[in-house]
PDB file of N, CA and C in Angstrom:
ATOM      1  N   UNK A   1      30.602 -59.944 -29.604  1.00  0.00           N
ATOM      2  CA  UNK A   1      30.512 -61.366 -29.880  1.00  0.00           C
ATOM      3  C   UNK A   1      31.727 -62.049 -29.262  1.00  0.00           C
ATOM      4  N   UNK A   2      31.495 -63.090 -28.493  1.00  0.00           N
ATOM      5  CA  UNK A   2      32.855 -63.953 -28.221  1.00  0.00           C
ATOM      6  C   UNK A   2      33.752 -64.158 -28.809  1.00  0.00           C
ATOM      7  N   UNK A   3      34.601 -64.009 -28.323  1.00  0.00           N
ATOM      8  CA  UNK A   3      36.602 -64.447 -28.976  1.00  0.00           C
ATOM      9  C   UNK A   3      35.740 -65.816 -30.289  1.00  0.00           C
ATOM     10  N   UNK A   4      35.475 -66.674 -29.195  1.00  0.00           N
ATOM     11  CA  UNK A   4      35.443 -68.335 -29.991  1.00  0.00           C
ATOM     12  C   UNK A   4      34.713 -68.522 -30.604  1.00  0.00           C
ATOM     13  N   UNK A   5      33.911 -67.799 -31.613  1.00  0.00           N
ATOM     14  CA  UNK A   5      33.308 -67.803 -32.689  1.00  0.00           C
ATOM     15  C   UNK A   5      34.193 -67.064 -33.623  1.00  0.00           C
ATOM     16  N   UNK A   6      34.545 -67.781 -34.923  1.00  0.00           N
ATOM     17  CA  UNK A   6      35.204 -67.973 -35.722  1.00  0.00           C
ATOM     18  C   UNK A   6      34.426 -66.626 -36.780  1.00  0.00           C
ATOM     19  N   UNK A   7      35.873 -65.559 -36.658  1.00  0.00           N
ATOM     20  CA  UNK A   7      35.537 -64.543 -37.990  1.00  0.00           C
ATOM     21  C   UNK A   7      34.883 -64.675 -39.523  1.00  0.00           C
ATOM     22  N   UNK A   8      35.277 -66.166 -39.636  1.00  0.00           N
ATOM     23  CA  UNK A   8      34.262 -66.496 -41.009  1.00  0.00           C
ATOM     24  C   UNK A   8      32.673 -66.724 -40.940  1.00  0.00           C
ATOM     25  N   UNK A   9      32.863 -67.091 -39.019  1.00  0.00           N
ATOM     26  CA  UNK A   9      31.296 -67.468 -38.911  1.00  0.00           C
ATOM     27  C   UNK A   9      30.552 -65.932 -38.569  1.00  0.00           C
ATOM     28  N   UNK A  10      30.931 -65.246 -38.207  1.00  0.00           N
ATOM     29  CA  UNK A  10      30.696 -63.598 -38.189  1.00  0.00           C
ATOM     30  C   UNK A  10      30.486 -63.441 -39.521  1.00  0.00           C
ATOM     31  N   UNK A  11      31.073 -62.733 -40.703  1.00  0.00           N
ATOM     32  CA  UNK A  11      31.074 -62.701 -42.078  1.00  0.00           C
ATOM     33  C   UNK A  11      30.158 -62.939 -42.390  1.00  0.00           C
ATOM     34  N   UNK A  12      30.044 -64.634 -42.358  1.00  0.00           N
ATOM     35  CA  UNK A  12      28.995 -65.376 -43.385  1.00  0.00           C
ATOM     36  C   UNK A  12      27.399 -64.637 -42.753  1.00  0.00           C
ATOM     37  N   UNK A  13      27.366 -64.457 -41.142  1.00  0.00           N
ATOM     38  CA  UNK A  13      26.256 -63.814 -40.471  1.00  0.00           C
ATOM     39  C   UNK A  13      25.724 -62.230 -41.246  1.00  0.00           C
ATOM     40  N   UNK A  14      26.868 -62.155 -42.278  1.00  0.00           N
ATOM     41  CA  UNK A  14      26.294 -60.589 -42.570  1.00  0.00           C
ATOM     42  C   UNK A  14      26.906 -59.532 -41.332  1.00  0.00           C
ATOM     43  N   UNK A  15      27.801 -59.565 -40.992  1.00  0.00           N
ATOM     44  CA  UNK A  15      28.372 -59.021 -39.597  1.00  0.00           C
ATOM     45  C   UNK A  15      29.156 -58.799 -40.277  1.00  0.00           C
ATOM     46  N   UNK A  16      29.592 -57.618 -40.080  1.00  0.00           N
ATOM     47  CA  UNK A  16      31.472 -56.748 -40.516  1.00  0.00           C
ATOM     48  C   UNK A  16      32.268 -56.344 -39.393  1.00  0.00           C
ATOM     49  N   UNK A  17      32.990 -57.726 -38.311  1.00  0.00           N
ATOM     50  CA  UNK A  17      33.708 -57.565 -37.366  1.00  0.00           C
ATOM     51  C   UNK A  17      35.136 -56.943 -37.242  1.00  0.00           C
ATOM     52  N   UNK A  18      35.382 -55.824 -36.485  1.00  0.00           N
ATOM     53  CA  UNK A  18      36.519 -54.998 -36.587  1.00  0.00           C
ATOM     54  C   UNK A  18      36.165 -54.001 -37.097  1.00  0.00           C
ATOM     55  N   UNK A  19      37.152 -52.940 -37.708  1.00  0.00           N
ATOM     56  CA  UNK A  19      36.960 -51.644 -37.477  1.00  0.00           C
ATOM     57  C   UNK A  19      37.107 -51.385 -39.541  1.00  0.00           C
ATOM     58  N   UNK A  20      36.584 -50.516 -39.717  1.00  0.00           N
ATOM     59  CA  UNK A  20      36.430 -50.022 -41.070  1.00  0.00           C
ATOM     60  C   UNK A  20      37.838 -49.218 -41.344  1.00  0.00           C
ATOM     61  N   UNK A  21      38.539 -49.773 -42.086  1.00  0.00           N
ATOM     62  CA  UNK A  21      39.936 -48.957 -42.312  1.00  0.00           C
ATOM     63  C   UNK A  21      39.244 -48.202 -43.072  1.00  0.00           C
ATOM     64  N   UNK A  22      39.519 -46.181 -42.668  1.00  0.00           N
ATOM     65  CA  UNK A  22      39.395 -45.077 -43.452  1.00  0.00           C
ATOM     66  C   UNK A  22      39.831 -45.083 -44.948  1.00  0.00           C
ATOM     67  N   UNK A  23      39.159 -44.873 -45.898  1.00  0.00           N
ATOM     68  CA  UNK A  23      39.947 -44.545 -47.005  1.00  0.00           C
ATOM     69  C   UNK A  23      39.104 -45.047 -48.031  1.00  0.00           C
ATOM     70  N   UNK A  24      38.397 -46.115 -47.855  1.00  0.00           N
ATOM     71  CA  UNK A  24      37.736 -47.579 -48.114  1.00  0.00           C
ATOM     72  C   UNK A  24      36.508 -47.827 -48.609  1.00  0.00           C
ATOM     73  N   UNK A  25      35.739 -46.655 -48.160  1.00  0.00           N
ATOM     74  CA  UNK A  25      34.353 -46.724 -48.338  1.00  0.00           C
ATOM     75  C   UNK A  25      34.006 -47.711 -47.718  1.00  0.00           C
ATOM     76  N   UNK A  26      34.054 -47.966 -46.661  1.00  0.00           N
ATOM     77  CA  UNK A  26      33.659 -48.792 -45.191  1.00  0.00           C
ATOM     78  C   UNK A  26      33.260 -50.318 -46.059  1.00  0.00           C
ATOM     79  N   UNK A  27      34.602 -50.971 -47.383  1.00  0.00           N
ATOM     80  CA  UNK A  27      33.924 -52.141 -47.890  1.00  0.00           C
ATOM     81  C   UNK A  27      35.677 -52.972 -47.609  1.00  0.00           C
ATOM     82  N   UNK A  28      36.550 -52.436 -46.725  1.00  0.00           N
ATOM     83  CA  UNK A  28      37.793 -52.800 -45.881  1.00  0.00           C
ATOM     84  C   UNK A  28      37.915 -52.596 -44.184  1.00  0.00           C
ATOM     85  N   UNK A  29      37.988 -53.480 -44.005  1.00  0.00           N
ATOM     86  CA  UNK A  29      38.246 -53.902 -42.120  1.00  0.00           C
ATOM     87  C   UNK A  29      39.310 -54.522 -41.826  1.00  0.00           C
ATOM     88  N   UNK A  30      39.587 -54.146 -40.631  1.00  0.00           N
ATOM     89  CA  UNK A  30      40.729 -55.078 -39.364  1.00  0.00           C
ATOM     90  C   UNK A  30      40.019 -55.313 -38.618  1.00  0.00           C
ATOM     91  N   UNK A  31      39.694 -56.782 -38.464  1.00  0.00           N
ATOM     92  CA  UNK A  31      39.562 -57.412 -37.144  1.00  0.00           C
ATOM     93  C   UNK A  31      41.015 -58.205 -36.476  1.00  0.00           C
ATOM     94  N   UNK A  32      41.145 -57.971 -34.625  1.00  0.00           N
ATOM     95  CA  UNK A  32      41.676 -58.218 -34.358  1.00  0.00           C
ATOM     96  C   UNK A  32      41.007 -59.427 -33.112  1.00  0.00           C
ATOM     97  N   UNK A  33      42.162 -60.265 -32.952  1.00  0.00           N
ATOM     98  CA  UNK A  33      41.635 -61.649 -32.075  1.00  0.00           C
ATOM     99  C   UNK A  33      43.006 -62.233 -31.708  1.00  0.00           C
ATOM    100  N   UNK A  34      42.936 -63.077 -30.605  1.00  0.00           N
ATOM    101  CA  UNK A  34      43.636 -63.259 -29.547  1.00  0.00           C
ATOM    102  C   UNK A  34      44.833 -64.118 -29.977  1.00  0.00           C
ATOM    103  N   UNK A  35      46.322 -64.126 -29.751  1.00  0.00           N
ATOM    104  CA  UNK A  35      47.196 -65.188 -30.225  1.00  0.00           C
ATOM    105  C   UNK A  35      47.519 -65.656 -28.806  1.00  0.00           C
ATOM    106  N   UNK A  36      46.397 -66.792 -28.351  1.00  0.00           N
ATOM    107  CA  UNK A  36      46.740 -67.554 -26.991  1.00  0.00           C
ATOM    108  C   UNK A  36      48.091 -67.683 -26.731  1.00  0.00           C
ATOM    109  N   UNK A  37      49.215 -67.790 -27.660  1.00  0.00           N
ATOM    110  CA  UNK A  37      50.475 -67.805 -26.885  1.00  0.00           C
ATOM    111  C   UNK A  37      50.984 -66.968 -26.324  1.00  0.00           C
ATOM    112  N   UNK A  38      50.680 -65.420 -26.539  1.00  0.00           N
ATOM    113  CA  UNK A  38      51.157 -64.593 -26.507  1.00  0.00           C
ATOM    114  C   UNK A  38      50.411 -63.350 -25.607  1.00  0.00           C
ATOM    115  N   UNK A  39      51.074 -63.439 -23.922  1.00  0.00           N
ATOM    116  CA  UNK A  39      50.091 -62.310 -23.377  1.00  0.00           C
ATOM    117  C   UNK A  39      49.532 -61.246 -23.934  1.00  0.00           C
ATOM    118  N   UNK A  40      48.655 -60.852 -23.611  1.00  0.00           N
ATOM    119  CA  UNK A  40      48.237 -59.211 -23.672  1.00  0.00           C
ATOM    120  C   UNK A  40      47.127 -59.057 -24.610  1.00  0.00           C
ATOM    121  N   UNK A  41      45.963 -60.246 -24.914  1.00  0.00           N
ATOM    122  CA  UNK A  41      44.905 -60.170 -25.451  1.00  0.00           C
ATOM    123  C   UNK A  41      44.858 -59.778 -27.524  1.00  0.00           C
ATOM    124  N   UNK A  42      43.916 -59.120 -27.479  1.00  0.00           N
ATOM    125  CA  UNK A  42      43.582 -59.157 -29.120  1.00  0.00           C
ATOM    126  C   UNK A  42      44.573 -58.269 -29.499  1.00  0.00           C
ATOM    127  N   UNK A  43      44.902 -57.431 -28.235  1.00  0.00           N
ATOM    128  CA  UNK A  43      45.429 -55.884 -28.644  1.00  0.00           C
ATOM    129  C   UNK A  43      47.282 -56.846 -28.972  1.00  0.00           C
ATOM    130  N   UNK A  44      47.622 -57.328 -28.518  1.00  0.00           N
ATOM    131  CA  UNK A  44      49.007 -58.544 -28.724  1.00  0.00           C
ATOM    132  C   UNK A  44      48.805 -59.632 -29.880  1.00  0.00           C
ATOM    133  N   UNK A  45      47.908 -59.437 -30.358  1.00  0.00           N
ATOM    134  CA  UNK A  45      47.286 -60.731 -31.409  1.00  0.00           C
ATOM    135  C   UNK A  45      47.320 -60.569 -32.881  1.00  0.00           C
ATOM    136  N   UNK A  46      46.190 -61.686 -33.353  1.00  0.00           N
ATOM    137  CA  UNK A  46      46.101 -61.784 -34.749  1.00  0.00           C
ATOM    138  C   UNK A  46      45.570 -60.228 -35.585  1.00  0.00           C
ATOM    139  N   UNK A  47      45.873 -59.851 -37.016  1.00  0.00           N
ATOM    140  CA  UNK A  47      45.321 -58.779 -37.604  1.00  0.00           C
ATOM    141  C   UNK A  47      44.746 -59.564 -38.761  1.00  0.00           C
ATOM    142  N   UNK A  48      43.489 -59.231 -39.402  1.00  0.00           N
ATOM    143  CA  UNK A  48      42.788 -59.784 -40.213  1.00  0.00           C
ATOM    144  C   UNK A  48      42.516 -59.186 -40.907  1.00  0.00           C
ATOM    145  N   UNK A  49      43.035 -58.718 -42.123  1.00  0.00           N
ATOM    146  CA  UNK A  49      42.308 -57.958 -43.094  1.00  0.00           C
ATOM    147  C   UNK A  49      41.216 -58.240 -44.185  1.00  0.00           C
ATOM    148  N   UNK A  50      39.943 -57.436 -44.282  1.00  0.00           N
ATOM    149  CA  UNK A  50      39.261 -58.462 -45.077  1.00  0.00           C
ATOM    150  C   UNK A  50      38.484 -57.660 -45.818  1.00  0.00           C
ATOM    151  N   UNK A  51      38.035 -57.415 -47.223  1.00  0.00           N
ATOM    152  CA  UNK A  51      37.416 -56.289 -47.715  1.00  0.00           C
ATOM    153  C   UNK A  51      35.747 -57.485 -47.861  1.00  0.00           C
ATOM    154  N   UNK A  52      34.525 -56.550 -47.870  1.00  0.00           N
ATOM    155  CA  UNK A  52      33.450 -57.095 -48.566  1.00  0.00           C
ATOM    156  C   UNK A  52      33.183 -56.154 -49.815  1.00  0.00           C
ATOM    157  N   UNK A  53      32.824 -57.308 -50.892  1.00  0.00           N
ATOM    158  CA  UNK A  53      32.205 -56.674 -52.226  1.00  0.00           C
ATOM    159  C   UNK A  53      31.248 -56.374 -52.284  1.00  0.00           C
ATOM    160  N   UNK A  54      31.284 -55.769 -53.436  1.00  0.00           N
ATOM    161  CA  UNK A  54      28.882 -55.138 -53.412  1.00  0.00           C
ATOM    162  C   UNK A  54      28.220 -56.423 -53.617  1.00  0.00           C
ATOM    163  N   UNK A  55      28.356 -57.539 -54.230  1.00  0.00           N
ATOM    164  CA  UNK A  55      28.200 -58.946 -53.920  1.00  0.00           C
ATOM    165  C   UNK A  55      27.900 -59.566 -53.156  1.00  0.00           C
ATOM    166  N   UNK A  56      28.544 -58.836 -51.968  1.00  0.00           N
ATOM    167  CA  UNK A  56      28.361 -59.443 -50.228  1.00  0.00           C
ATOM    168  C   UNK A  56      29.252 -60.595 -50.148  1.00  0.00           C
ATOM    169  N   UNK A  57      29.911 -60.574 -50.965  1.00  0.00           N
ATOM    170  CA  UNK A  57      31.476 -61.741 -50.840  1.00  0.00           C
ATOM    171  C   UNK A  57      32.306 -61.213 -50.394  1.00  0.00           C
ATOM    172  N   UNK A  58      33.039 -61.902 -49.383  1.00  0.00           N
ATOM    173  CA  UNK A  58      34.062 -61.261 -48.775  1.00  0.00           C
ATOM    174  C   UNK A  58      35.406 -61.821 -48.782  1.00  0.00           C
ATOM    175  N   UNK A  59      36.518 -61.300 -49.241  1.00  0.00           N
ATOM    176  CA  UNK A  59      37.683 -61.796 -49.430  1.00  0.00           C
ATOM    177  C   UNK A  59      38.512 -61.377 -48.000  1.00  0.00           C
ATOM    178  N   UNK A  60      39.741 -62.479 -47.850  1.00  0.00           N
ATOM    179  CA  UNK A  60      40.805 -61.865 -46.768  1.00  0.00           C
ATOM    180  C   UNK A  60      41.912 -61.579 -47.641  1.00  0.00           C
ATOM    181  N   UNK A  61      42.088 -60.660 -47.132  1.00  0.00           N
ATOM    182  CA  UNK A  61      43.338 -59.745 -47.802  1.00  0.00           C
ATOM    183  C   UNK A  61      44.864 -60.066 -47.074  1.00  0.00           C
ATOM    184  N   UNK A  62      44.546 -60.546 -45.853  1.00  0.00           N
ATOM    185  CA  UNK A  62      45.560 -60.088 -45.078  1.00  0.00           C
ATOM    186  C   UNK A  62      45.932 -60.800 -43.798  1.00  0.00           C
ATOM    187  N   UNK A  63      46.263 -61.481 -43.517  1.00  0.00           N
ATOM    188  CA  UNK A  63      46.512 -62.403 -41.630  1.00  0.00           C
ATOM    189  C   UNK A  63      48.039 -61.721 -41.148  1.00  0.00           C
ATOM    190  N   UNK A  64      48.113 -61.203 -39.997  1.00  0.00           N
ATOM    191  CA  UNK A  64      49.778 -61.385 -39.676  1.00  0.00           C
ATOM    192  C   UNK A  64      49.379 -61.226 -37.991  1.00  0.00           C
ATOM    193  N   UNK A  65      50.777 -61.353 -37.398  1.00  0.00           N
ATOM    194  CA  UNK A  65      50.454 -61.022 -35.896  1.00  0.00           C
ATOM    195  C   UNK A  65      51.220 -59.919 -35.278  1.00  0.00           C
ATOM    196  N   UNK A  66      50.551 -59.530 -34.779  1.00  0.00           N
ATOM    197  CA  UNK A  66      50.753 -58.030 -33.928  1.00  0.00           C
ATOM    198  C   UNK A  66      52.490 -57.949 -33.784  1.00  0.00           C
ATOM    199  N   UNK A  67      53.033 -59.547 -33.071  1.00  0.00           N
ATOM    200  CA  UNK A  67      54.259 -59.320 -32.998  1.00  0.00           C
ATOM    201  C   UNK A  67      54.794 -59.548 -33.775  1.00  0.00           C
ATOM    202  N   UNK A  68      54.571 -59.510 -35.021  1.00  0.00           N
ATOM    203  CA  UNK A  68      56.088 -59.774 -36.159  1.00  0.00           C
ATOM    204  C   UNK A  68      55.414 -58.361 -36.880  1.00  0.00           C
ATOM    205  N   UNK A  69      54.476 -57.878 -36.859  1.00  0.00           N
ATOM    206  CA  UNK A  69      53.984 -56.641 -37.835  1.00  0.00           C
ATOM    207  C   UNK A  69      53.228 -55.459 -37.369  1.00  0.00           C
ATOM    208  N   UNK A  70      53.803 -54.369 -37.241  1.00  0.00           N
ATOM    209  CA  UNK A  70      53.410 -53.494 -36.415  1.00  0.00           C
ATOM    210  C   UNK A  70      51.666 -52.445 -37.067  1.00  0.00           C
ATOM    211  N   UNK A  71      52.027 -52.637 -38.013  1.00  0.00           N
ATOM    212  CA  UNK A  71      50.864 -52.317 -38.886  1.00  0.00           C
ATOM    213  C   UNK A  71      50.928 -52.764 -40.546  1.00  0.00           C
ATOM    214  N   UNK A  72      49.726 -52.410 -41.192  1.00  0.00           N
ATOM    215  CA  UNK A  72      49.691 -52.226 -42.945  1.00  0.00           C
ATOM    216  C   UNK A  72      49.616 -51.142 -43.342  1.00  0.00           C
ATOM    217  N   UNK A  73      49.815 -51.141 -44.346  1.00  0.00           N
ATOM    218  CA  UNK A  73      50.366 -49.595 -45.192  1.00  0.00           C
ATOM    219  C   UNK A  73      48.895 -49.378 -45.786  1.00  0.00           C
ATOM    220  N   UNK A  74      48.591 -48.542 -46.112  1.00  0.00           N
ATOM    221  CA  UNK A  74      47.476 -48.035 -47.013  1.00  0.00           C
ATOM    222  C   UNK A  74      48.226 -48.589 -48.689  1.00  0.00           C
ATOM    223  N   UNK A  75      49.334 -48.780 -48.898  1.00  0.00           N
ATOM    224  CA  UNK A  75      49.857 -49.713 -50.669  1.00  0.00           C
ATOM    225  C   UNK A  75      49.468 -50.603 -49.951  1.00  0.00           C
ATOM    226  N   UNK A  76      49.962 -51.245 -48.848  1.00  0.00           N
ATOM    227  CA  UNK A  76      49.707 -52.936 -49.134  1.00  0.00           C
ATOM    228  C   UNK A  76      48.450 -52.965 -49.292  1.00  0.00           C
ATOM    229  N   UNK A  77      47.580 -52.575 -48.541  1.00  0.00           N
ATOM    230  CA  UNK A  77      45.898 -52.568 -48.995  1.00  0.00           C
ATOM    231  C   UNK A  77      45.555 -52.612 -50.499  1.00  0.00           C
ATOM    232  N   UNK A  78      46.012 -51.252 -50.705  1.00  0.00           N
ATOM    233  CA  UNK A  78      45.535 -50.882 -52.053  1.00  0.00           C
ATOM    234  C   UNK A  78      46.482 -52.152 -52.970  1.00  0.00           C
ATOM    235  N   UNK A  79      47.381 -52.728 -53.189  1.00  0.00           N
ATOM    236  CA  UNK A  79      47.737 -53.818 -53.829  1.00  0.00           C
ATOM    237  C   UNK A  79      47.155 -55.181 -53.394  1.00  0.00           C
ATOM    238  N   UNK A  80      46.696 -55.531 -52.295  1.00  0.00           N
ATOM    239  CA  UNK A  80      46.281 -56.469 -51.922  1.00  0.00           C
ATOM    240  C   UNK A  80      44.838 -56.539 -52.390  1.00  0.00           C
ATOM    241  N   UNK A  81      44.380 -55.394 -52.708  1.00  0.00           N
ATOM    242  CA  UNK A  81      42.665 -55.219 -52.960  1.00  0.00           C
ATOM    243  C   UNK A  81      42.579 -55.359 -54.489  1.00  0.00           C
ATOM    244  N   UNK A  82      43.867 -54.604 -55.519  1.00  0.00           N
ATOM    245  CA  UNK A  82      44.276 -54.520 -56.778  1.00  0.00           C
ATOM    246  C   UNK A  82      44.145 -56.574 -57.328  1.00  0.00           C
ATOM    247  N   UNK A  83      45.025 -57.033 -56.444  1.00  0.00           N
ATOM    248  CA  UNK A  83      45.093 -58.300 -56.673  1.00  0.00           C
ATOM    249  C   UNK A  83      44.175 -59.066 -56.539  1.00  0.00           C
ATOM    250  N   UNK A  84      42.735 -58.972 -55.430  1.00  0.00           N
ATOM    251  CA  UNK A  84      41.806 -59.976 -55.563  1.00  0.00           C
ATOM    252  C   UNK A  84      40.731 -59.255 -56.189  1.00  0.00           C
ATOM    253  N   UNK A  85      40.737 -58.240 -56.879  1.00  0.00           N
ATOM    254  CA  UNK A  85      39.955 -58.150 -57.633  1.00  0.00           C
ATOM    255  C   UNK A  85      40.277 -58.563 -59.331  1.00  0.00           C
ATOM    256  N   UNK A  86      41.466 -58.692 -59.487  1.00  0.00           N
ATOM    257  CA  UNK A  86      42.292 -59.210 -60.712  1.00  0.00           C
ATOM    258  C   UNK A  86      41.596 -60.524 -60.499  1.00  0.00           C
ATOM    259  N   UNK A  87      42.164 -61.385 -59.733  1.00  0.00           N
ATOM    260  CA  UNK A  87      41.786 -63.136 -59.259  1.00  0.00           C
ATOM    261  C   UNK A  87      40.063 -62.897 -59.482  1.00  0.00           C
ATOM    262  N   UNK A  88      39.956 -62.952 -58.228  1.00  0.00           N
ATOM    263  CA  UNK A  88      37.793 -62.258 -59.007  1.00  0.00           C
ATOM    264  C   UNK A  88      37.256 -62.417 -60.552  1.00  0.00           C
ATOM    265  N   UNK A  89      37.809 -61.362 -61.295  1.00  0.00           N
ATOM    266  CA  UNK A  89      36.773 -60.996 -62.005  1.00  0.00           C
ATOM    267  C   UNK A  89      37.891 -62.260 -63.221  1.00  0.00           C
ATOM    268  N   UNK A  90      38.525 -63.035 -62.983  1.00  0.00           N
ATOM    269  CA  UNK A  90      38.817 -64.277 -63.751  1.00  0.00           C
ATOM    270  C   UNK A  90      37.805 -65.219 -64.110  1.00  0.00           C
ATOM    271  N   UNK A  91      37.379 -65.391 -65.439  1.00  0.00           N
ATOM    272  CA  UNK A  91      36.910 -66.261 -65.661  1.00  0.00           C
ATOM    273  C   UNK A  91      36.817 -67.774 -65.696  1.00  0.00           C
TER     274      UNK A  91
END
């Protein structure tokens, strides 16, 4: 799918763009996409972390860019996933 269609508009399509982080039960992804300022394409770019629920709702967990963050930890996940499911299941 093209750069310029917007990862939420993927999502909402029922599309799970990026790669299934292991560990996860394929319901956590990284998609990656381009930071125009910054040569060297998606692989130089934005990281998107985003889990879907059995719901088919999908939360973002996660935005940073390639150059200030070299990767995520399997804790930050697992706390970042801890936390929107806390927020979630709020009444």
């Amino acid at each position: 799918m093209e750069q310029s269609v917007l990862l939420t508009e993927e999502i909402s399509l029922g599309q799970t763009p990026g790669d299934a982080i292991p560990g996860y039960d394929g319901v956590v992804f990284k998609a990656r996409r381009n930071n125009r300022t910054v040569p060297g394409g998606a692989r130089k770019g934005y990281r998107f972390v985003y889990c879907i629920h059995p719901s088919d709702q999908a939360t973002m967990l996660s935005v940073y860019a390639k150059t200030e963050q070299e990767n995520i930890s399997d804790g930050e996940i697992a706390e970042l996933l801890q936390e929107a499911d806390r927020l979630l299941s709020k009444d």
